[in-house]
Protein backbone atom coordinates (compact mmCIF):
# COMPACT_ATOMS: atom_id res chain seq x y z
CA UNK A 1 -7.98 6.02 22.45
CA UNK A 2 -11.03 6.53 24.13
CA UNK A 3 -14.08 3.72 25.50
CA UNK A 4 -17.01 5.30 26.25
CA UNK A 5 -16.61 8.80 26.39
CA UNK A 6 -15.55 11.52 23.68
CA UNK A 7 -12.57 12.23 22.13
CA UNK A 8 -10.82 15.74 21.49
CA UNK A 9 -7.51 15.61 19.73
CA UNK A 10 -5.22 17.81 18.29
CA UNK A 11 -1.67 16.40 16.87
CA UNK A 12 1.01 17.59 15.24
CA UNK A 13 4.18 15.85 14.36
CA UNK A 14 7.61 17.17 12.44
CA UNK A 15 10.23 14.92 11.61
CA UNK A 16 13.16 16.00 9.81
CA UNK A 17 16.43 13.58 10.22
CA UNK A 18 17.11 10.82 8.09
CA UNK A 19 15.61 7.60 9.01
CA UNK A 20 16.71 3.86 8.63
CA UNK A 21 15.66 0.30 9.18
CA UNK A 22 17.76 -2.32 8.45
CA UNK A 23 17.40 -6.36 8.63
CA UNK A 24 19.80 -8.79 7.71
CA UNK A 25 19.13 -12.78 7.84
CA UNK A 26 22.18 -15.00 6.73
CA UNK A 27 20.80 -19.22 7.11
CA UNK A 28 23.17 -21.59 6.53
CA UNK A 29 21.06 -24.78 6.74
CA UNK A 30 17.98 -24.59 7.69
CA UNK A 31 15.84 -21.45 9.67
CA UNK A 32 12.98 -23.72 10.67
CA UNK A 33 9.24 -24.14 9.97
CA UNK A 34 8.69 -20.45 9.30
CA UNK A 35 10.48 -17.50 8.81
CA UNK A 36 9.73 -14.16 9.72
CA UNK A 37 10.79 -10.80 9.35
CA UNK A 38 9.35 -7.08 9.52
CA UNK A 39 11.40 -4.14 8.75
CA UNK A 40 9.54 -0.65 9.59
CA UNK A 41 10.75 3.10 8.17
CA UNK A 42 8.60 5.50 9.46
CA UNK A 43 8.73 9.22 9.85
CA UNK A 44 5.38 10.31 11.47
CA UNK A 45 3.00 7.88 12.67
CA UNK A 46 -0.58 8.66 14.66
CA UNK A 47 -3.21 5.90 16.28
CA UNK A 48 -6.93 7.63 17.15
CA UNK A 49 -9.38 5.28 18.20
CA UNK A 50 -13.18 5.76 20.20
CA UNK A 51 -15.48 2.85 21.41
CA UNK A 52 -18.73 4.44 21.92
CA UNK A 53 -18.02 8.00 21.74
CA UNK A 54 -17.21 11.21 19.39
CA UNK A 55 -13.94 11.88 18.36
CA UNK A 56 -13.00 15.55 17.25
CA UNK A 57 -9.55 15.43 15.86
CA UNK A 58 -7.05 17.89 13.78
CA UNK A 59 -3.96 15.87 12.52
CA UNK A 60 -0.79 17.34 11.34
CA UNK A 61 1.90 15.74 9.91
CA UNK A 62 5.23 17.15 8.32
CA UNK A 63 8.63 15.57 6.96
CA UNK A 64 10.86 18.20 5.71
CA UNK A 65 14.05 16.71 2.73
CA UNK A 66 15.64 13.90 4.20
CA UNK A 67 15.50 9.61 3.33
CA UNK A 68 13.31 7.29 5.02
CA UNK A 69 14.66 4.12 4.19
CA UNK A 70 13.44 0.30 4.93
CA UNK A 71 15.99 -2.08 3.91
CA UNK A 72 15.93 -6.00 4.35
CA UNK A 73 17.57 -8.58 3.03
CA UNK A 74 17.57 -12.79 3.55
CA UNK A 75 20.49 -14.42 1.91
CA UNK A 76 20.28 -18.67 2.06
CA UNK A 77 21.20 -19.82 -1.03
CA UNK A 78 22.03 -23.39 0.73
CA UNK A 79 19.48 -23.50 3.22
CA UNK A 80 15.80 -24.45 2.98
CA UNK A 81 12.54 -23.55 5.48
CA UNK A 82 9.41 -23.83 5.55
CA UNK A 83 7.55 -21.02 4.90
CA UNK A 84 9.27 -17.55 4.97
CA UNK A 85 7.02 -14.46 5.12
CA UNK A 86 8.18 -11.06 4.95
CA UNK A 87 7.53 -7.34 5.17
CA UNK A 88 9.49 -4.00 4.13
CA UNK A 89 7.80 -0.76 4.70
CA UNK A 90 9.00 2.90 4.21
CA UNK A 91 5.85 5.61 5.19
CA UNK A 92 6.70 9.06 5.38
CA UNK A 93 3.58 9.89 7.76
CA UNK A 94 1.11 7.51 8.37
CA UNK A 95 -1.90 8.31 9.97
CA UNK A 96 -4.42 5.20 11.52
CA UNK A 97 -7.94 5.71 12.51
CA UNK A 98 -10.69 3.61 14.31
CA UNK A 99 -14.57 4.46 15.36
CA UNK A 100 -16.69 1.87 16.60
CA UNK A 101 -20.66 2.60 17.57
CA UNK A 102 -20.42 6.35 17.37
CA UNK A 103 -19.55 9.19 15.35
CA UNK A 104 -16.41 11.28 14.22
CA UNK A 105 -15.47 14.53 12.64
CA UNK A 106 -11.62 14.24 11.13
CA UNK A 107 -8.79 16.19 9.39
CA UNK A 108 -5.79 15.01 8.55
CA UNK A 109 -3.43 17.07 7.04
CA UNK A 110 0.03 15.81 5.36
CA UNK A 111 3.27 17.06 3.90
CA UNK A 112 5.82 14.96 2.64
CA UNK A 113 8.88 15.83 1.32
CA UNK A 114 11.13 13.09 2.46
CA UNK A 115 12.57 10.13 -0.22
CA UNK A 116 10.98 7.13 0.86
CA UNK A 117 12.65 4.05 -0.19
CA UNK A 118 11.72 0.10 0.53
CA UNK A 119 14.30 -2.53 -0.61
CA UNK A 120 13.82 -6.36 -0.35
CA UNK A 121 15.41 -9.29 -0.93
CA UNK A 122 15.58 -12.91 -0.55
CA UNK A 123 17.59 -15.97 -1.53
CA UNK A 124 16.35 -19.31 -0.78
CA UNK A 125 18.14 -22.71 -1.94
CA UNK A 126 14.44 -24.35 -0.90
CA UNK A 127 11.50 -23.17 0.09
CA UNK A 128 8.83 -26.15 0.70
CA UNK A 129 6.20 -23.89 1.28
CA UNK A 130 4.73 -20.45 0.59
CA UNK A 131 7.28 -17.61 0.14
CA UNK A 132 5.23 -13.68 0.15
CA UNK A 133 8.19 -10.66 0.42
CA UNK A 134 6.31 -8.12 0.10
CA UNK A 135 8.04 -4.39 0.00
CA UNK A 136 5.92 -0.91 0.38
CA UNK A 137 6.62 2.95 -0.10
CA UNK A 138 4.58 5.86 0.68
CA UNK A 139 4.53 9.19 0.46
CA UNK A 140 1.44 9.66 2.79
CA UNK A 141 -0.96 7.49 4.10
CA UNK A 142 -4.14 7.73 5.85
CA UNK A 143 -6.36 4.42 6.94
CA UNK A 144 -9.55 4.88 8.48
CA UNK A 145 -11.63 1.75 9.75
CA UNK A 146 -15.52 2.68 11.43
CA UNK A 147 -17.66 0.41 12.49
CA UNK A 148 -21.12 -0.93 14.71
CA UNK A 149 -23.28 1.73 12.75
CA UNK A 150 -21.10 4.64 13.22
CA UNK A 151 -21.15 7.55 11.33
CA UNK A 152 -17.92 9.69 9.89
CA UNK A 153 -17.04 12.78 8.06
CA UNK A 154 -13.06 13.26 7.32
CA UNK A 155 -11.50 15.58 5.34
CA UNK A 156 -7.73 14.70 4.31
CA UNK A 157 -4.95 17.00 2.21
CA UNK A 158 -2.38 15.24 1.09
CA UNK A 159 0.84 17.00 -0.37
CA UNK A 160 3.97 14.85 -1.58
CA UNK A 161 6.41 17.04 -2.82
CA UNK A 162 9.18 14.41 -2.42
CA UNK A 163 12.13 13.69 -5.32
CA UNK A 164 11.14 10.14 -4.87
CA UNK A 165 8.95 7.13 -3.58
CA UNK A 166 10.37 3.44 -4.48
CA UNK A 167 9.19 0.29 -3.41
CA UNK A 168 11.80 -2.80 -5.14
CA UNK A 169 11.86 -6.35 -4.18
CA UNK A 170 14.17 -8.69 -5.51
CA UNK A 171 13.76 -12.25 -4.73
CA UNK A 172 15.68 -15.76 -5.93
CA UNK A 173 14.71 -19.39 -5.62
CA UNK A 174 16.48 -22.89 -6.10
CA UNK A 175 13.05 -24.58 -5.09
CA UNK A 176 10.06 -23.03 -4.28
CA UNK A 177 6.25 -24.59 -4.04
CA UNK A 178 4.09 -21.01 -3.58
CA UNK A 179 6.53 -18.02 -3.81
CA UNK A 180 4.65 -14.17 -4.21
CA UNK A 181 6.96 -10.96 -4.27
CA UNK A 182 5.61 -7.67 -4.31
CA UNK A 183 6.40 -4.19 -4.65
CA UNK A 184 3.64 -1.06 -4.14
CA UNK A 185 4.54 1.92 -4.02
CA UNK A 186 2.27 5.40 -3.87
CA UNK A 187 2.96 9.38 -3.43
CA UNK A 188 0.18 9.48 -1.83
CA UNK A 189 -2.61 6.72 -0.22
CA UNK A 190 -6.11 7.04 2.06
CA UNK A 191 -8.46 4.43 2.67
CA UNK A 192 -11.83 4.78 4.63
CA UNK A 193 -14.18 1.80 5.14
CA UNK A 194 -16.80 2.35 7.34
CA UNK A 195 -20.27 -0.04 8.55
CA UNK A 196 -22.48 2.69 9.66
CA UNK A 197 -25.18 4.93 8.59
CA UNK A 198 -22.53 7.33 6.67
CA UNK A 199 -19.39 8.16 5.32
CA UNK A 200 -18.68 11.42 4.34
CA UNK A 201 -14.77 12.10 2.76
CA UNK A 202 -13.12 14.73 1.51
CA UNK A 203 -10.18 14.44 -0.29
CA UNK A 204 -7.45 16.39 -2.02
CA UNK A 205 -4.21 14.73 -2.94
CA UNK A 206 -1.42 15.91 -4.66
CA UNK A 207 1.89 13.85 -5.99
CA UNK A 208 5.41 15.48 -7.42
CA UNK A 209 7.47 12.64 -6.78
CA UNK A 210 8.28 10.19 -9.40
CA UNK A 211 6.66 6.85 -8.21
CA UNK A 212 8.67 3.28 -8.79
CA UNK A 213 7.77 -0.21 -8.15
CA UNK A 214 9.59 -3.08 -8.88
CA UNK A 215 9.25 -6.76 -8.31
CA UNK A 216 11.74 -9.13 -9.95
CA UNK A 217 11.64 -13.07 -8.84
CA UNK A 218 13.37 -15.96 -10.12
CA UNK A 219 13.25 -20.48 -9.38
CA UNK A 220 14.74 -23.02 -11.01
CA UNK A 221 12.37 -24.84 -9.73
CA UNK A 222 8.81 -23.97 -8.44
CA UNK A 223 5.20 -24.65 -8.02
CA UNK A 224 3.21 -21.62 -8.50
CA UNK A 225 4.97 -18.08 -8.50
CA UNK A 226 4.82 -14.53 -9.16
CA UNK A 227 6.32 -11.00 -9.05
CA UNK A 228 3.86 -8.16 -8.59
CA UNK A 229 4.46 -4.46 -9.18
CA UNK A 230 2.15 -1.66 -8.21
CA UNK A 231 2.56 1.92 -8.48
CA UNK A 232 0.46 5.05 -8.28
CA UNK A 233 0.90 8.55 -7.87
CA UNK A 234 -2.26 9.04 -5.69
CA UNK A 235 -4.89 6.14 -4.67
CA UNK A 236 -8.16 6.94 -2.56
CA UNK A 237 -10.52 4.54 -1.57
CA UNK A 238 -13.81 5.14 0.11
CA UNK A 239 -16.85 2.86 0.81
CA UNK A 240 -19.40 1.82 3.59
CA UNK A 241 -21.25 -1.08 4.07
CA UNK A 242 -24.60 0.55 5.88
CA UNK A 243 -25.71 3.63 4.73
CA UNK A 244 -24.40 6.53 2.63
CA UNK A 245 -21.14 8.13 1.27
CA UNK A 246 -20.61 11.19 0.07
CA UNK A 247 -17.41 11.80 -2.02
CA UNK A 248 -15.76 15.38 -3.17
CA UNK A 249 -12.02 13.58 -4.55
CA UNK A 250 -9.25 15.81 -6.04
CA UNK A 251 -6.86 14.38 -7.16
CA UNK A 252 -3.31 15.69 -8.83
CA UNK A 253 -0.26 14.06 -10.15
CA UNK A 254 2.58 16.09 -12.01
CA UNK A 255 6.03 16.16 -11.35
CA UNK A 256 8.68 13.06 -12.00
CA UNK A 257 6.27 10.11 -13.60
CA UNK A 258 4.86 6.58 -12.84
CA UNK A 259 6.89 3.04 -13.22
CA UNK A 260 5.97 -0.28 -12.44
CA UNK A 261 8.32 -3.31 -13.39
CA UNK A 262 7.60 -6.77 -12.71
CA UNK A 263 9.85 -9.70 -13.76
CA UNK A 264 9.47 -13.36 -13.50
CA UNK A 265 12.06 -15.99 -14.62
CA UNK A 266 11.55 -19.59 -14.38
CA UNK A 267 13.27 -22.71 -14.56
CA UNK A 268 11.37 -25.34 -14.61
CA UNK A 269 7.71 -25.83 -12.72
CA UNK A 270 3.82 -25.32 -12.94
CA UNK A 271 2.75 -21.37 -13.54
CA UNK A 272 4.12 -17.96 -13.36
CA UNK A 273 2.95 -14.82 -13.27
CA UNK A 274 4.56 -11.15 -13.96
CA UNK A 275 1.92 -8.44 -13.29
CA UNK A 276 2.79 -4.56 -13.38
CA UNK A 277 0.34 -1.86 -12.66
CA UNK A 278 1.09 2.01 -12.75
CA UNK A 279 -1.56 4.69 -12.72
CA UNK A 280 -1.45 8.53 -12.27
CA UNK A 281 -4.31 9.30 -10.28
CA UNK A 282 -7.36 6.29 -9.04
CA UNK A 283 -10.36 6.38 -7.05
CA UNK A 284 -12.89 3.70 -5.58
CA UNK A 285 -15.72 4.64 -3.74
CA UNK A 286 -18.88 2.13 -2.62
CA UNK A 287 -22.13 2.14 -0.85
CA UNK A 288 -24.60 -0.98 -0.36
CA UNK A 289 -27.94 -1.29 -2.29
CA UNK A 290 -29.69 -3.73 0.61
CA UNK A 291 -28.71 -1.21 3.15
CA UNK A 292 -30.94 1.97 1.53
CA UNK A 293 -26.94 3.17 0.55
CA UNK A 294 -26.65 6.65 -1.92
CA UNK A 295 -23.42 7.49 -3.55
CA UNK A 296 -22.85 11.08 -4.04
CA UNK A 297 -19.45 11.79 -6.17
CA UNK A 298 -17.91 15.04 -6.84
CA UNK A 299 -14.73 13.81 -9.24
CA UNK A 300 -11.44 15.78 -10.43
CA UNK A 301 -8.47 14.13 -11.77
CA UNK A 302 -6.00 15.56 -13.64
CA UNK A 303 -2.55 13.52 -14.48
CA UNK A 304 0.30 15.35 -15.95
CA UNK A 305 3.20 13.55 -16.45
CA UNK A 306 3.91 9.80 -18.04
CA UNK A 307 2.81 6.48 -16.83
CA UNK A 308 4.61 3.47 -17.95
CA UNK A 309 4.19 -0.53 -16.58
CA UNK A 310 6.44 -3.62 -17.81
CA UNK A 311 5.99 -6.97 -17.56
CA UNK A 312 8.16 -10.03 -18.50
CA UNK A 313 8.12 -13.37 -18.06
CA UNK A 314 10.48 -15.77 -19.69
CA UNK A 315 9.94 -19.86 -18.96
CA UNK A 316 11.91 -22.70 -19.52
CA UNK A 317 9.50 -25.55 -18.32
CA UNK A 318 6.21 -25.16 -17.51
CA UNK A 319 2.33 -25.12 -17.87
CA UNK A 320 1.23 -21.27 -17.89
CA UNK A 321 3.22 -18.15 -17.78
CA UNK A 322 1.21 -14.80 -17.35
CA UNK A 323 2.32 -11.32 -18.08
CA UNK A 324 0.08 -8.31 -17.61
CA UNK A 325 0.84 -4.72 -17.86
CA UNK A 326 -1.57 -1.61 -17.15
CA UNK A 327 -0.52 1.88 -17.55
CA UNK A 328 -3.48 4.20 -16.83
CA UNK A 329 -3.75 8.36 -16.39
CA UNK A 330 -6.59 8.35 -14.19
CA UNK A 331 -9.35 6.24 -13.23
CA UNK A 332 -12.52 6.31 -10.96
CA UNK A 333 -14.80 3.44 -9.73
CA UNK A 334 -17.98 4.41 -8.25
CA UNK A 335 -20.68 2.12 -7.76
CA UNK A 336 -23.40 0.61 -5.98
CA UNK A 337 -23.61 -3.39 -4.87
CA UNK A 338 -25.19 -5.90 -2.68
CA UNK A 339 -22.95 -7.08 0.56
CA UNK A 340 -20.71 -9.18 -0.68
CA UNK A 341 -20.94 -8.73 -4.66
């Protein structure tokens, strides 16, 4: 990081063993107000950041065939808390930026070849509370956050040639008042927000591994619930709130497919949901009308392979059940709106 002058940076990272995080929770009463727990896989990760400066940066990031695995599990089935929040994350290479008040010119360049698997799961005899377990795979990821009027041009390549990405969360309730579990996976991920005069983002992504998410939740008794699966082969998002963006997306998905499977099963209670989404290839990019914004879009998808979402959702007692599936080859948002809309 850098506050108040420029940065110059040049990374590269390799990782090629197998990697593993692992946490267990056994309750036998009662574990409190609220529970907690974060389980992190992770085979590259970077952090850039400049306050009031220019950053010049060339990121490189490589996993060669191995398994990154994030694996957590909470079993209770006689105890109760309050609230119990949890996260399970599996990221190949993972790449974070930040600009605030200046400029910055970017590449990031990543290779993935590494299985990346996140497994959740949770039983709870009573939960009085809210209850998210949320569980996350990724190929590759890139997150870039600019701010104070900056400006930003970034160019990131994207290459999963993994087997496999799977994100599964498995979660089961005697009582529970809010409960949420969710599973998202994606080959291959970017997201750039930026407040500032412009945006500029290249992009070219491109996904072989077969993509899986799964979210399956049951309560015999509950007040709201849901299990939520999302899974896409590659997913970039660019926008700015303040000025312009200019877009040139490619975007390529062959290789071993795209599942999502969400399952809800209740007892008896209020309403459920079971919502699974699984797209090839998608794209959202943004500007702001009150803020003179232009969107400029160069667009190429192309999705090879199939796509299939399921969604079930079988109720004993109760006043709503949902289920919603969406199984899409490619799609693109581009558009225009006030702050806020």
């Amino acid at each position: 990081s850098a506050d108040g002058s420029d940065l110059d940076l040049r990374s590269n990272q390799t990782s090629s063993g197998d990697i593993l995080a692992d946490t267990n929770l056994n309750v036998g009463a009662n574990s409190g107000a609220q529970t907690n727990l974060t389980t992190t896989a992770g085979g590259n990760l970077g952090d850039a950041n400049v306050y009031g400066g220019t950053m010049s940066a060339v990121f490189n990031q490589a996993t060669t065939a191995s398994t990154i695995t994030a694996h957590s599990h909470i079993e209770a089935p006689n105890a109760e808390t309050g609230e119990v929040f949890t996260s399970t994350q599996a990221v190949a290479n993972n790449q974070n930026l930040g600009v605030s008040v200046r400029a910055a010119g970017v590449r990031v360049n990543q290779a993935n070849a590494a299985d990346t698997y996140s497994d959740g799961g949770g039983v709870y005899g009573l939960v009085t509370g809210a209850a998210e377990m949320t569980a996350g795979s990724m190929g590759n990821n890139v997150a870039l956050s600019g701010d104070g009027g900056s400006g930003v041009r970034v160019i990131v390549d994207q290459q999963n040639t993994a087997g496999v990405t799977q994100a599964a969360h498995f979660t089961a309730y005697g009582q529970v008042q809010d409960g949420k579990t969710t599973a998202i996976a994606a080959g291959n991920n970017m997201n750039a927000v930026n407040e500032g005069f412009l945006l500029d983002a290249t992009v070219n992504q491109t996904n072989q591994a077969y993509v899986r998410a799964q979210a399956v939740s049951s309560a015999a008794n509950f007040g709201a619930a849901a299990a939520v699966a999302n899974g896409v082969g590659n997913n970039a998002v660019m926008g700015d709130i303040g000025g312009e963006v200019i877009v040139d997306n490619t975007q390529f998905n062959e290789g071993g497919g795209i599942e999502a499977v969400a399952a809800y099963t209740g007892g008896e209670g209020y309403d459920g949901l079971a919502s699974a989404t699984a797209t090839g290839n998608a794209a959202v990019g943004y500007s702001c009308s009150d803020c003179s914004g232009r969107l400029t879009v160069a667009n190429d998808q192309t999705n090879t392979v199939d796509v299939g979402a399921t969604a079930t959702g079988p109720l004993t007692t109760g006043r709503s059940i949902s289920g919603v599936a969406n199984a899409v080859g490619n799609t693109a948002t581009y558009y225009i709106s006030r702050p806020g809309e």
